[in-house]
N, C-alpha and C. Protein backbone atom coordinates (compact mmCIF):
# COMPACT_ATOMS: atom_id res chain seq x y z
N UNK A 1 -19.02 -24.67 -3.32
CA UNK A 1 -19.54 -23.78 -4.33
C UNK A 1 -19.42 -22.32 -3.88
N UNK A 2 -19.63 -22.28 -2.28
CA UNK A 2 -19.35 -20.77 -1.90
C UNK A 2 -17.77 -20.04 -2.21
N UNK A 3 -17.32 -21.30 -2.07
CA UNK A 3 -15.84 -20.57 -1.83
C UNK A 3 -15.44 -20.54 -3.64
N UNK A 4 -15.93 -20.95 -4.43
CA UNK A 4 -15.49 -21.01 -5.31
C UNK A 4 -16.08 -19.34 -6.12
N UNK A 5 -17.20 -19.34 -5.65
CA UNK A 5 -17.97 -17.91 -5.94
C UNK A 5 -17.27 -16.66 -5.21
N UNK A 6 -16.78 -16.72 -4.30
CA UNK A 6 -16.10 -16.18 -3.48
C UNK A 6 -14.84 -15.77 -4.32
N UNK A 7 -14.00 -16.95 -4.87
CA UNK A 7 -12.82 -16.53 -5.12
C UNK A 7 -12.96 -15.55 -6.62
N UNK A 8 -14.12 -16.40 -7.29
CA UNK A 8 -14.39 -15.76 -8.75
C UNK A 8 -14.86 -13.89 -8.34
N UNK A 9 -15.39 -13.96 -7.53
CA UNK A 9 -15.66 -12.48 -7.22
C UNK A 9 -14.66 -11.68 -6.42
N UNK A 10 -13.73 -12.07 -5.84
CA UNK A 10 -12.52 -11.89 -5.16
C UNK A 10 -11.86 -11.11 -6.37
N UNK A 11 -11.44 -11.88 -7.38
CA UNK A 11 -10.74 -11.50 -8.56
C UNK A 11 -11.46 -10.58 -9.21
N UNK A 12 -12.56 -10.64 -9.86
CA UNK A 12 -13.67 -9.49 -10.50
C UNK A 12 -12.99 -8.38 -9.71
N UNK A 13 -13.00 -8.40 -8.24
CA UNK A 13 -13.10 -6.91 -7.30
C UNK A 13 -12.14 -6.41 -7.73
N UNK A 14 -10.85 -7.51 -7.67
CA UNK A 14 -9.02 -6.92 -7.63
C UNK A 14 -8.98 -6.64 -9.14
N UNK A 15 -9.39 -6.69 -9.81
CA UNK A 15 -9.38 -6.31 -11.48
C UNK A 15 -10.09 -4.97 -11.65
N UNK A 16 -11.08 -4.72 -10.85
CA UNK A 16 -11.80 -3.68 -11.01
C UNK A 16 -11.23 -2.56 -10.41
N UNK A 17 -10.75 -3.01 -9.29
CA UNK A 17 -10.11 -1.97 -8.23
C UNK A 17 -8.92 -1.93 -9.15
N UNK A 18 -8.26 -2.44 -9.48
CA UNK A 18 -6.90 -2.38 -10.34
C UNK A 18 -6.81 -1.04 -11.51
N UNK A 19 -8.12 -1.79 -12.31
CA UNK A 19 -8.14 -1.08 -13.32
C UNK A 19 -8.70 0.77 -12.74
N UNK A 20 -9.25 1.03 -11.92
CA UNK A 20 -9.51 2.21 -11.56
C UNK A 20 -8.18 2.75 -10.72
N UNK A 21 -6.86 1.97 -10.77
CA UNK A 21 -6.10 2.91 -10.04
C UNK A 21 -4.92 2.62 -10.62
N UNK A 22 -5.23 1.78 -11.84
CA UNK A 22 -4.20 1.56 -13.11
C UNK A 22 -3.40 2.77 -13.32
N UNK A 23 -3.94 3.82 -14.29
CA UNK A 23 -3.93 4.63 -15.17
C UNK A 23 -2.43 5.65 -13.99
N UNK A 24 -2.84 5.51 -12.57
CA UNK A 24 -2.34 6.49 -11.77
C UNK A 24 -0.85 5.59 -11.56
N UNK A 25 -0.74 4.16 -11.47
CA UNK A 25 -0.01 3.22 -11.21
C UNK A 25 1.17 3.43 -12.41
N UNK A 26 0.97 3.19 -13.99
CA UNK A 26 1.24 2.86 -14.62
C UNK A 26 1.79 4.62 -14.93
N UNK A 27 1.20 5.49 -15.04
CA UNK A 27 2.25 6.89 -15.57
C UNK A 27 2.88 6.59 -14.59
N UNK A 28 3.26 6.35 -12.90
CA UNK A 28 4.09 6.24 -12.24
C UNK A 28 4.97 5.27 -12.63
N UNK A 29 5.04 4.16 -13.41
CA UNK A 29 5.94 3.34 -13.13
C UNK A 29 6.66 3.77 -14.56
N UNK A 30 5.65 4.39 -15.51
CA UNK A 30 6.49 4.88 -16.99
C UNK A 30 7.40 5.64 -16.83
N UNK A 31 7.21 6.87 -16.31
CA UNK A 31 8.16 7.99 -15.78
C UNK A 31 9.41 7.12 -15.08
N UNK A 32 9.09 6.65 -13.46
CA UNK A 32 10.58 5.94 -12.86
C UNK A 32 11.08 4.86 -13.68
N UNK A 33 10.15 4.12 -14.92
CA UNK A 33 11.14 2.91 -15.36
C UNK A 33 11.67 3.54 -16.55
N UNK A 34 11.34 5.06 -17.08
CA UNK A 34 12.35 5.47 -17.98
C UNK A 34 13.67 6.05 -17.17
N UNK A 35 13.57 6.90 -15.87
CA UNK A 35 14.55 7.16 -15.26
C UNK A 35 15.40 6.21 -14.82
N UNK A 36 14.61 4.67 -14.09
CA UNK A 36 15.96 3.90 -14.09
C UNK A 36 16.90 3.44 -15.08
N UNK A 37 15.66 3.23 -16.11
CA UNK A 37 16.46 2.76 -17.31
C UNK A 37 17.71 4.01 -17.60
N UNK A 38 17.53 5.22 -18.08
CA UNK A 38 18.55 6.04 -17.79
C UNK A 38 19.67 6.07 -16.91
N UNK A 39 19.03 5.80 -15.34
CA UNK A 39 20.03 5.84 -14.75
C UNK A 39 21.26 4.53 -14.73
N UNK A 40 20.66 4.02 -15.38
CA UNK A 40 21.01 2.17 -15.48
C UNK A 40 20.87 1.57 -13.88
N UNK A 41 19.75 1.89 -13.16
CA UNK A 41 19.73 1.05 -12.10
C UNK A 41 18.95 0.35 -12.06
N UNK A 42 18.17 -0.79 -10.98
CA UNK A 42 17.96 -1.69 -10.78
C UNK A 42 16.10 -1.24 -11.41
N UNK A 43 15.54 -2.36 -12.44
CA UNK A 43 14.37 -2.03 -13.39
C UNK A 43 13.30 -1.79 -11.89
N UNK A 44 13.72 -2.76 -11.07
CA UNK A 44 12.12 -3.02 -10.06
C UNK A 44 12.29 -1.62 -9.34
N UNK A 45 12.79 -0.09 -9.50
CA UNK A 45 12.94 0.67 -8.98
C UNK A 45 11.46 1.52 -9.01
N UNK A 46 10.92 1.49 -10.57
CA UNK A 46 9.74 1.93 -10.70
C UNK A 46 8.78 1.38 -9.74
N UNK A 47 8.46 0.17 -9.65
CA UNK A 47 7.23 -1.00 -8.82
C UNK A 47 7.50 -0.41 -6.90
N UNK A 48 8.90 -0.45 -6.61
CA UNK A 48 9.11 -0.23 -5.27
C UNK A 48 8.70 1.85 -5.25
N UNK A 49 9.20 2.28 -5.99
CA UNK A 49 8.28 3.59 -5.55
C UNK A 49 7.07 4.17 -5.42
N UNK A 50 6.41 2.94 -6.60
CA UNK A 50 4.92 3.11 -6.57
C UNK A 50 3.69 2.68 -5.37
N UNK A 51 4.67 1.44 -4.97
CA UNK A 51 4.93 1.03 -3.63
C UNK A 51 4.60 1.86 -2.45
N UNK A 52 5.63 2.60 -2.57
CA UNK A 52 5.81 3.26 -1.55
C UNK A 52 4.88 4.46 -1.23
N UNK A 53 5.13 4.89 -2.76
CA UNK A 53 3.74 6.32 -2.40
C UNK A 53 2.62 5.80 -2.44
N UNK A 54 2.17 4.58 -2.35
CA UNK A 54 0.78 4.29 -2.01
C UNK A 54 0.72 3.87 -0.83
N UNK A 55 1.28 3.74 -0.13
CA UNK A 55 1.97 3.22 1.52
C UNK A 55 1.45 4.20 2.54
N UNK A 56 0.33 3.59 3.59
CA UNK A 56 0.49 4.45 4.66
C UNK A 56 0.48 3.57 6.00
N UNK A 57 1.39 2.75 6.11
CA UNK A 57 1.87 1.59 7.02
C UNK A 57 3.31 1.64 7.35
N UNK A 58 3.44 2.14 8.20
CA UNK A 58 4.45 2.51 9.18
C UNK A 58 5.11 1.68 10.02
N UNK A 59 6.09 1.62 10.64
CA UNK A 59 6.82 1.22 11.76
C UNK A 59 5.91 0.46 12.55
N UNK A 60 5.32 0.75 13.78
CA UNK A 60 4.56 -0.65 14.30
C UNK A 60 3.28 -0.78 13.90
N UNK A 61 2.81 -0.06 12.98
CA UNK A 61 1.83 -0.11 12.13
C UNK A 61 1.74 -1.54 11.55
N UNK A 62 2.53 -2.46 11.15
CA UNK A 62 2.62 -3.22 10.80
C UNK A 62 2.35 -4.64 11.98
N UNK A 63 2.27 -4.29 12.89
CA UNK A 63 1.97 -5.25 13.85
C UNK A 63 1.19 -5.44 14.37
N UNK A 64 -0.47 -4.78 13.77
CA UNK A 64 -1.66 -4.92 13.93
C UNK A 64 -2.34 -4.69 12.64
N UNK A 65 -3.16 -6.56 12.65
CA UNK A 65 -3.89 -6.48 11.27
C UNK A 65 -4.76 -4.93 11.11
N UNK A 66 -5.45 -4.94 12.43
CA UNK A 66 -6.60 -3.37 11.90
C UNK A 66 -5.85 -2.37 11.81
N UNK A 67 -4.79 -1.95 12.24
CA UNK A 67 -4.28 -0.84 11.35
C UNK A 67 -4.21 -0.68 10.45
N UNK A 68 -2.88 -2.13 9.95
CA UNK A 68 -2.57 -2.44 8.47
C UNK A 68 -4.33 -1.93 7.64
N UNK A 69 -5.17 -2.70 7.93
CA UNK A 69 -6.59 -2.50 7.10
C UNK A 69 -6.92 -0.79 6.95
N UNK A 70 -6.74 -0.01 8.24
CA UNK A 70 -7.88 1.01 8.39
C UNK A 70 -6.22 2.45 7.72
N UNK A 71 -5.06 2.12 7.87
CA UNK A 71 -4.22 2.76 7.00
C UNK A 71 -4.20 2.52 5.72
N UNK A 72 -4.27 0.96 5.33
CA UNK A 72 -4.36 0.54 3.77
C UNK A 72 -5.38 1.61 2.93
N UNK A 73 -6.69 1.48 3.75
CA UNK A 73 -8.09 2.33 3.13
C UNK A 73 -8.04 3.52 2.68
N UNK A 74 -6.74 4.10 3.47
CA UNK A 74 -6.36 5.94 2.99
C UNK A 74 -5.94 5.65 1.49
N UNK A 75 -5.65 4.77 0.98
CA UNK A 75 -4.99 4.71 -0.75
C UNK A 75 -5.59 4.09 -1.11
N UNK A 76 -7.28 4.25 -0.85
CA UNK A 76 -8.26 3.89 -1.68
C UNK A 76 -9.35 4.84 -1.37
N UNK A 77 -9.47 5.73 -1.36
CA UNK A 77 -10.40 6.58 -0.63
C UNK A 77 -11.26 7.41 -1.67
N UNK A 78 -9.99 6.77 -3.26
CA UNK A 78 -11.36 7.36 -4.05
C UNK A 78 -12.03 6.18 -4.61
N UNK A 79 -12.11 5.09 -4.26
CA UNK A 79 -12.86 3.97 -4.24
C UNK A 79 -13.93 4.01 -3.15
N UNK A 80 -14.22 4.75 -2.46
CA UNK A 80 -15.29 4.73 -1.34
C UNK A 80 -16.89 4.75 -2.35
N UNK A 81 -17.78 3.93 -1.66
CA UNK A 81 -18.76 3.77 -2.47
C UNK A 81 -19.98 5.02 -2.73
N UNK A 82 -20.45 5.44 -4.20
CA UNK A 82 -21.02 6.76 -4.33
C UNK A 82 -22.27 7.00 -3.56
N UNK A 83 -22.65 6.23 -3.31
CA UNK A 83 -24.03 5.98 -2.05
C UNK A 83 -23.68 6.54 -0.67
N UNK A 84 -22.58 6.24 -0.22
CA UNK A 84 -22.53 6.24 1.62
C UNK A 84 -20.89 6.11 0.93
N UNK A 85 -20.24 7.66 1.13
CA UNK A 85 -19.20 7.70 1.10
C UNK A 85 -18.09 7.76 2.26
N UNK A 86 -18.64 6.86 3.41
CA UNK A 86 -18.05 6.78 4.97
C UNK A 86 -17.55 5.06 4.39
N UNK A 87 -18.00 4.37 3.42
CA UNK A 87 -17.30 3.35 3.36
C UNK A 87 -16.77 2.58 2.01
N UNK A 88 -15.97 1.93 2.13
CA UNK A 88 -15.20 1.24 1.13
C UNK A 88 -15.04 -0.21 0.89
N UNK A 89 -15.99 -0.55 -0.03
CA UNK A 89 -15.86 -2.04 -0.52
C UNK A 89 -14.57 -3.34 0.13
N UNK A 90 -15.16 -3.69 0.84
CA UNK A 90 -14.35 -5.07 1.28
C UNK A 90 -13.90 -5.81 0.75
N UNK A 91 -13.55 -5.54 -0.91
CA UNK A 91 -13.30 -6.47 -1.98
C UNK A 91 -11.84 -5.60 -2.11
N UNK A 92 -12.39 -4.37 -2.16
CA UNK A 92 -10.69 -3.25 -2.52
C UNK A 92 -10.55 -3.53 -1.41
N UNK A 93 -10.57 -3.57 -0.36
CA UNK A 93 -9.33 -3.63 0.71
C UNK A 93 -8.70 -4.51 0.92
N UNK A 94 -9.58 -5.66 0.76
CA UNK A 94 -8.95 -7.18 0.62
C UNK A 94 -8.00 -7.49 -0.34
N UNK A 95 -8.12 -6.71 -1.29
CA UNK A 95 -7.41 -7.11 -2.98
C UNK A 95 -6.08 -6.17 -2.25
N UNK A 96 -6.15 -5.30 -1.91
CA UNK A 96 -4.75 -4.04 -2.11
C UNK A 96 -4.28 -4.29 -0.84
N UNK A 97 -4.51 -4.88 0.21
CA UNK A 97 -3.94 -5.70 1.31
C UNK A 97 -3.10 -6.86 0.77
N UNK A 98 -3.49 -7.47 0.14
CA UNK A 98 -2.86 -9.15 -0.05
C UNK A 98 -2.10 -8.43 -1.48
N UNK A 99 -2.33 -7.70 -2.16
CA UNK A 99 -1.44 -7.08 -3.14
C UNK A 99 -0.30 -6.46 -2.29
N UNK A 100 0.10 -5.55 -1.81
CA UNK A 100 0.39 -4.72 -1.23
C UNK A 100 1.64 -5.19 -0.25
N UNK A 101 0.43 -6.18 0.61
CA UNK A 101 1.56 -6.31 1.80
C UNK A 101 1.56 -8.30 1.71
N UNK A 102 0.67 -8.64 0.95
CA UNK A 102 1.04 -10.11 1.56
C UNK A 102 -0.04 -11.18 2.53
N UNK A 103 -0.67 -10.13 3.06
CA UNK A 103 -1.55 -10.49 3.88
C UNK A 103 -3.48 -10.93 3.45
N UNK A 104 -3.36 -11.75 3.49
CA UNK A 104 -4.99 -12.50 2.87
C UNK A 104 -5.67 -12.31 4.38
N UNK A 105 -7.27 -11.48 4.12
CA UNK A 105 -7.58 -11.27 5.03
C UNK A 105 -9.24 -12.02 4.73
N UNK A 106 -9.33 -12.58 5.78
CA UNK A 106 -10.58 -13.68 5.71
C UNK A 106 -12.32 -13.10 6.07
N UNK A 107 -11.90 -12.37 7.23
CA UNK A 107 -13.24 -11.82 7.56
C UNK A 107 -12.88 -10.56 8.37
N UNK A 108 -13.64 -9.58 7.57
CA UNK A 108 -13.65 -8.02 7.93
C UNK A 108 -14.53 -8.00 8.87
N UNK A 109 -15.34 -8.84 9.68
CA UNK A 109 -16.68 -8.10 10.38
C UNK A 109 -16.62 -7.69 11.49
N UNK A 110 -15.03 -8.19 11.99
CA UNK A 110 -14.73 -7.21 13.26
C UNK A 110 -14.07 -6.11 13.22
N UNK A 111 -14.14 -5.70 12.21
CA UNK A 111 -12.98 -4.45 12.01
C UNK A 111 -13.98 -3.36 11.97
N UNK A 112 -13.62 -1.89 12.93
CA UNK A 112 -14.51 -0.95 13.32
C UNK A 112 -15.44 -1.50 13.74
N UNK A 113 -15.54 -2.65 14.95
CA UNK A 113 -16.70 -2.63 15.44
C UNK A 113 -17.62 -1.75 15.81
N UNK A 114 -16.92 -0.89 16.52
CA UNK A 114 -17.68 0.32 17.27
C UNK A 114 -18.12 1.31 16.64
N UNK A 115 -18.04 1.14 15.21
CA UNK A 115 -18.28 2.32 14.40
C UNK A 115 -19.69 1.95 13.52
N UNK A 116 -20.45 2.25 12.56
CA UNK A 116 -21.51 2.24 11.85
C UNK A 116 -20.86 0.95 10.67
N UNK A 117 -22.22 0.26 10.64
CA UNK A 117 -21.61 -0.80 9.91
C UNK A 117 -22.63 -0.99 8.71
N UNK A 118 -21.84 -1.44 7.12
CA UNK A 118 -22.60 -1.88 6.69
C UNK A 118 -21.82 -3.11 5.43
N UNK A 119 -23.15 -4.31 5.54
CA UNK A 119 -22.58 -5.35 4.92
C UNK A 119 -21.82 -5.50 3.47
N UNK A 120 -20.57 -6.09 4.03
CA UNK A 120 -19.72 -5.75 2.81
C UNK A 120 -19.03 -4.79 2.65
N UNK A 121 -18.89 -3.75 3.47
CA UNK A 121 -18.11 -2.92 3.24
C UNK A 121 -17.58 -2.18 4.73
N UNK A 122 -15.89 -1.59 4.47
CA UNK A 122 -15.18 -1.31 5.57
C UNK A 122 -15.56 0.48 6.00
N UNK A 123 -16.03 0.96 6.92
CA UNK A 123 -16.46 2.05 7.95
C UNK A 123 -15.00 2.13 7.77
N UNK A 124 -14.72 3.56 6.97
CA UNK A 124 -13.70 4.83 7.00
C UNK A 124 -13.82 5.52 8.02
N UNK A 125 -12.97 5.25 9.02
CA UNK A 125 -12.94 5.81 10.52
C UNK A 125 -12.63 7.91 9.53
N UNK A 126 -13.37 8.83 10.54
CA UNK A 126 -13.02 9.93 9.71
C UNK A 126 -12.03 10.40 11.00
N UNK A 127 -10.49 10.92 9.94
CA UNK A 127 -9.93 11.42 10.74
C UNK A 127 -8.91 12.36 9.38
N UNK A 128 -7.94 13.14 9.98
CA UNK A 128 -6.97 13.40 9.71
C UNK A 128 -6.02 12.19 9.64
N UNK A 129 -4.96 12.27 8.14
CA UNK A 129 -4.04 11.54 8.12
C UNK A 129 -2.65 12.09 7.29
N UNK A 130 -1.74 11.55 7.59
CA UNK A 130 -0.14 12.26 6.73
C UNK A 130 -0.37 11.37 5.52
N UNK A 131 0.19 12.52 4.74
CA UNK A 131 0.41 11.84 3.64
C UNK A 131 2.38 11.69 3.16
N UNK A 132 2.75 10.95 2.16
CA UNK A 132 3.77 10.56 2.10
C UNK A 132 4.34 10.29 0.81
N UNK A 133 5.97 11.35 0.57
CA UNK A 133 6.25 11.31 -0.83
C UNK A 133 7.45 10.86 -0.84
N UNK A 134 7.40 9.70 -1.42
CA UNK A 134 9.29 8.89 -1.35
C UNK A 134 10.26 9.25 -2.63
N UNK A 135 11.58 9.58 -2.64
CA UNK A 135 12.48 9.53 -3.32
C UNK A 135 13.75 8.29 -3.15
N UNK A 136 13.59 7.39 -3.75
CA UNK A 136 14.17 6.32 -3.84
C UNK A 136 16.13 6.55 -3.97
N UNK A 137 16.70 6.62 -2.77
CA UNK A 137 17.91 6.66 -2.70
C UNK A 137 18.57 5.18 -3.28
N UNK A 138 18.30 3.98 -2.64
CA UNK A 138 19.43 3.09 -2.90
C UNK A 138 18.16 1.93 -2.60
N UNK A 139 18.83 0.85 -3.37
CA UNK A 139 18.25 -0.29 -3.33
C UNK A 139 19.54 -1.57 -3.62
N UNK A 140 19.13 -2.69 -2.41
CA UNK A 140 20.26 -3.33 -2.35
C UNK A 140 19.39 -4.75 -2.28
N UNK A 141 20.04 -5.42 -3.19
CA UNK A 141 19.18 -6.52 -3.00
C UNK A 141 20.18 -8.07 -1.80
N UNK A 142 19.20 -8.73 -1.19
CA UNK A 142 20.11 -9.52 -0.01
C UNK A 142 20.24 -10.60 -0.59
N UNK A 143 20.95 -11.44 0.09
CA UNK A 143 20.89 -12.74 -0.28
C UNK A 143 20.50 -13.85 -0.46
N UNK A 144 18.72 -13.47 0.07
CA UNK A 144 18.08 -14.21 0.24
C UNK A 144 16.94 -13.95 -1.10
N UNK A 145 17.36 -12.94 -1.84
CA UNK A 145 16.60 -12.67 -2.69
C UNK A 145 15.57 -11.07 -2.37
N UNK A 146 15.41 -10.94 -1.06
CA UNK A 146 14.46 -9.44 -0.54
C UNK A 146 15.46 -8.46 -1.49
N UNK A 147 14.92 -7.44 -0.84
CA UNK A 147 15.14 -6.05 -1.73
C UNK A 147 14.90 -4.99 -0.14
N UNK A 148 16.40 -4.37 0.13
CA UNK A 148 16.20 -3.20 0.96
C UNK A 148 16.40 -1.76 0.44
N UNK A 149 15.44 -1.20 0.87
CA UNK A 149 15.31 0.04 -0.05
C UNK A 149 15.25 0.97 0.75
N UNK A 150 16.21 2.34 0.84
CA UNK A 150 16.35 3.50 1.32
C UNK A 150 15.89 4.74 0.80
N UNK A 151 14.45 5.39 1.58
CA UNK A 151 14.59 6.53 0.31
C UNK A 151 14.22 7.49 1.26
N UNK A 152 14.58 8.95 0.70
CA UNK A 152 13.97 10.26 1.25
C UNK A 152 12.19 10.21 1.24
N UNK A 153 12.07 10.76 2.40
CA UNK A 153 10.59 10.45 2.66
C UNK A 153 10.02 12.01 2.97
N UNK A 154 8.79 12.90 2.46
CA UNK A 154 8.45 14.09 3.02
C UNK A 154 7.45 13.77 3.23
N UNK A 155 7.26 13.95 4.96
CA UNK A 155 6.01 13.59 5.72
C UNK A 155 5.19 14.72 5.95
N UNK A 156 4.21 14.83 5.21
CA UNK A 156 3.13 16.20 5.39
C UNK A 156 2.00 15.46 6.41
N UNK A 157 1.96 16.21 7.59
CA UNK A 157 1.01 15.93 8.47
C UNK A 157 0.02 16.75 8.13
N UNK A 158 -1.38 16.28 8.58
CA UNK A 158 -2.58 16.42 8.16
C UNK A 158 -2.60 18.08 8.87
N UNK A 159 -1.99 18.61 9.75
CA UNK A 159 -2.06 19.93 10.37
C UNK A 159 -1.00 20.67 9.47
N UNK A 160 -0.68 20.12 7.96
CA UNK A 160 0.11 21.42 7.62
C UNK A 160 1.96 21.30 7.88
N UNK A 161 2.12 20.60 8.89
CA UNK A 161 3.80 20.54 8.93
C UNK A 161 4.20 19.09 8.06
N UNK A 162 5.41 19.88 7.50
CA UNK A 162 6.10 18.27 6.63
C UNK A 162 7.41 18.68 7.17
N UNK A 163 7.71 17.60 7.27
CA UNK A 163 9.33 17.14 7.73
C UNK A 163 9.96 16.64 6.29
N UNK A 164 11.20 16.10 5.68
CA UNK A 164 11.99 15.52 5.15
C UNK A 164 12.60 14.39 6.54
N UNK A 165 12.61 12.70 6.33
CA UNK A 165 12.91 11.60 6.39
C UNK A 165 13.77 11.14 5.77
N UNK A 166 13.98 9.88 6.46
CA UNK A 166 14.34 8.72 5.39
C UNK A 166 13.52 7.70 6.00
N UNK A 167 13.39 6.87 5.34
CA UNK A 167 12.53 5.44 5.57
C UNK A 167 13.31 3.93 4.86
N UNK A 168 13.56 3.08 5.22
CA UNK A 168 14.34 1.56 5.37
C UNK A 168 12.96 0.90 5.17
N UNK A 169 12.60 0.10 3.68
CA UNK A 169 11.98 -0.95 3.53
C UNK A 169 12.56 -2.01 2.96
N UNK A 170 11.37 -3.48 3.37
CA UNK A 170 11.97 -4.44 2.88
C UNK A 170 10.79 -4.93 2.00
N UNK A 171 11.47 -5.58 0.70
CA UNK A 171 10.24 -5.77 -0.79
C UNK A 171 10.62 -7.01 -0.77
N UNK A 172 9.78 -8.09 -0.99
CA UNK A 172 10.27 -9.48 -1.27
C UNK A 172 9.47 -9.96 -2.68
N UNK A 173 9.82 -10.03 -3.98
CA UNK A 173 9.12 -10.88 -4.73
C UNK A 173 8.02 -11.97 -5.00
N UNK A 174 6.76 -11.44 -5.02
CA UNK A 174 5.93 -12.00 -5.20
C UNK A 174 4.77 -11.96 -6.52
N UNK A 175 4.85 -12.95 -7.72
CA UNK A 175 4.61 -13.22 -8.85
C UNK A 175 2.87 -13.15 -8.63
N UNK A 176 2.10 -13.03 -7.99
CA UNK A 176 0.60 -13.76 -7.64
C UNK A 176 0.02 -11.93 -7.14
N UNK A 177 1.29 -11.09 -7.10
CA UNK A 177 0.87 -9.82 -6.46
C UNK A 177 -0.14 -8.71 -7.72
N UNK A 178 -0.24 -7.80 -7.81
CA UNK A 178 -0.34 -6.94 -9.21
C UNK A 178 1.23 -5.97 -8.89
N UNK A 179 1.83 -5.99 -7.84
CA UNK A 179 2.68 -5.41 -7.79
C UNK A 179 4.11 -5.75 -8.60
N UNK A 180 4.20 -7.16 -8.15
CA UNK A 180 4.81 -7.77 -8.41
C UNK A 180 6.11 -8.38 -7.02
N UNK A 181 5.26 -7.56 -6.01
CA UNK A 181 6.14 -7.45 -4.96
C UNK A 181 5.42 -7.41 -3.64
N UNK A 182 5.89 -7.96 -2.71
CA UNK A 182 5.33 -7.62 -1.24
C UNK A 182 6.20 -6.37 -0.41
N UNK A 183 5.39 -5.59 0.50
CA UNK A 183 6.02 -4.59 1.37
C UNK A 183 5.92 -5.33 2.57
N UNK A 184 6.79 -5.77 3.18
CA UNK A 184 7.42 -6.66 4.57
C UNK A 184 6.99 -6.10 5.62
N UNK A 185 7.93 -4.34 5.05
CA UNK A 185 7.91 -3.74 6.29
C UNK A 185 8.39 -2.36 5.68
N UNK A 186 8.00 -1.29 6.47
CA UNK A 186 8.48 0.19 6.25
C UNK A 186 8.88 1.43 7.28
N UNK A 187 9.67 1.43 7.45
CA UNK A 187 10.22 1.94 8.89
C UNK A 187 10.43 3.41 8.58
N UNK A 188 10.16 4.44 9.14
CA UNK A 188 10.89 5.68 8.99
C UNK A 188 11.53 5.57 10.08
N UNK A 189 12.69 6.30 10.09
CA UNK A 189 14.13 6.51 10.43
C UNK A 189 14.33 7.83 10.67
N UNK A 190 14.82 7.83 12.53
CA UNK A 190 14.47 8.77 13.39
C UNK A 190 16.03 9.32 12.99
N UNK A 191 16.82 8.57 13.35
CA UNK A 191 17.85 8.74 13.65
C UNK A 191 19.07 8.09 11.89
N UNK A 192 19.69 8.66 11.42
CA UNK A 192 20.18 8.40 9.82
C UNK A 192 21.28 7.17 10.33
N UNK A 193 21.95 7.55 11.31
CA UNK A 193 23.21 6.89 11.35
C UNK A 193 22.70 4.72 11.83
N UNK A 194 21.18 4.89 11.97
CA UNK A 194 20.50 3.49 12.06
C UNK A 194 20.35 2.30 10.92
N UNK A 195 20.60 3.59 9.64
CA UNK A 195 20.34 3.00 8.51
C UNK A 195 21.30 1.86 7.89
């Protein structure tokens, strides 16, 4: 009965969280799915950029669940709760994690141990963070069905300097997402001639 309450409120969260970051989702995907359509390229071009600019999971970022979690939280930060705005509902992070990247996460209660805790919800470590604006160069889909995607990346660090990038991701199709898609992986790219 728990788990069943669990999942029914699981969904409530990801609908709620959805619908509050809809409106920002959806002019993004109107705008790029009229430009692909124009450009006649590939439709999922809109979903993978929206993707992307909500992305702050990096290169080995991806190889630790608490990162993945405590970077995910920066693209929810206006979801932080109006009471005690140091933290953010464990329902949005859970929902835009397993949306996002794929990853179903079971129990938050070790995450920021060392930091101020309160039940049910994830401790927003306070720091400076980059933010990140993609221009979708090329998208090639493999043979296995993934999707590799190359795009110009401008990395504004939290001190004021932005660079111009490129960044190499991989999107794999997933129907159960709100995306419609999983992010594998997202690499920025030191060096062009790697790509």
């Amino acid at each position: 009965m728990k788990k069943v309450f669990s999942l029914i409120l699981c969904v409530v969260a990801i609908i709620a969280c959805l619908s509050l970051i809809a409106p920002e989702i959806s002019d993004t995907a109107k705008v790029s799915a009229a430009t692909a359509q124009e450009a006649g390229t590939n439709p999922a071009e809109a979903r993978f950029l929206n993707m992307l600019n909500h992305n702050f999971v990096y290169n080995a970022d991806f190889d630790n669940a608490d990162t993945i979690i405590n970077n995910a939280s920066l693209a929810l930060l206006d979801l932080r709760d109006s009471a005690n705005e140091d933290f953010i509902a464990n329902t949005y992070v859970k929902g835009f994690v397993k949306d996002m990247y794929g990853i179903e996460i079971e129990d938050m209660s070790g995450i920021n141990a060392d930091y101020p805790q309160l039940d049910g919800y994830l401790y927003v470590i306070p720091r400076g963070f980059t933010s990140y604006n993609h221009t979708i160069v090329s998208i090639k889909e493999n043979e296995d069905g993934s999707y590799t995607v190359v795009s110009d990346v401008i990395v504004d660090n939290h001190d004021g300097f932005a660079k111009s990038e490129k960044a190499v991701s991989l999107f794999v199709k997933n129907d159960s997402s709100a995306f419609g898609y999983n992010m594998i992986y997202c690499n920025i790219i030191e060096n062009s001639t790697d790509i």
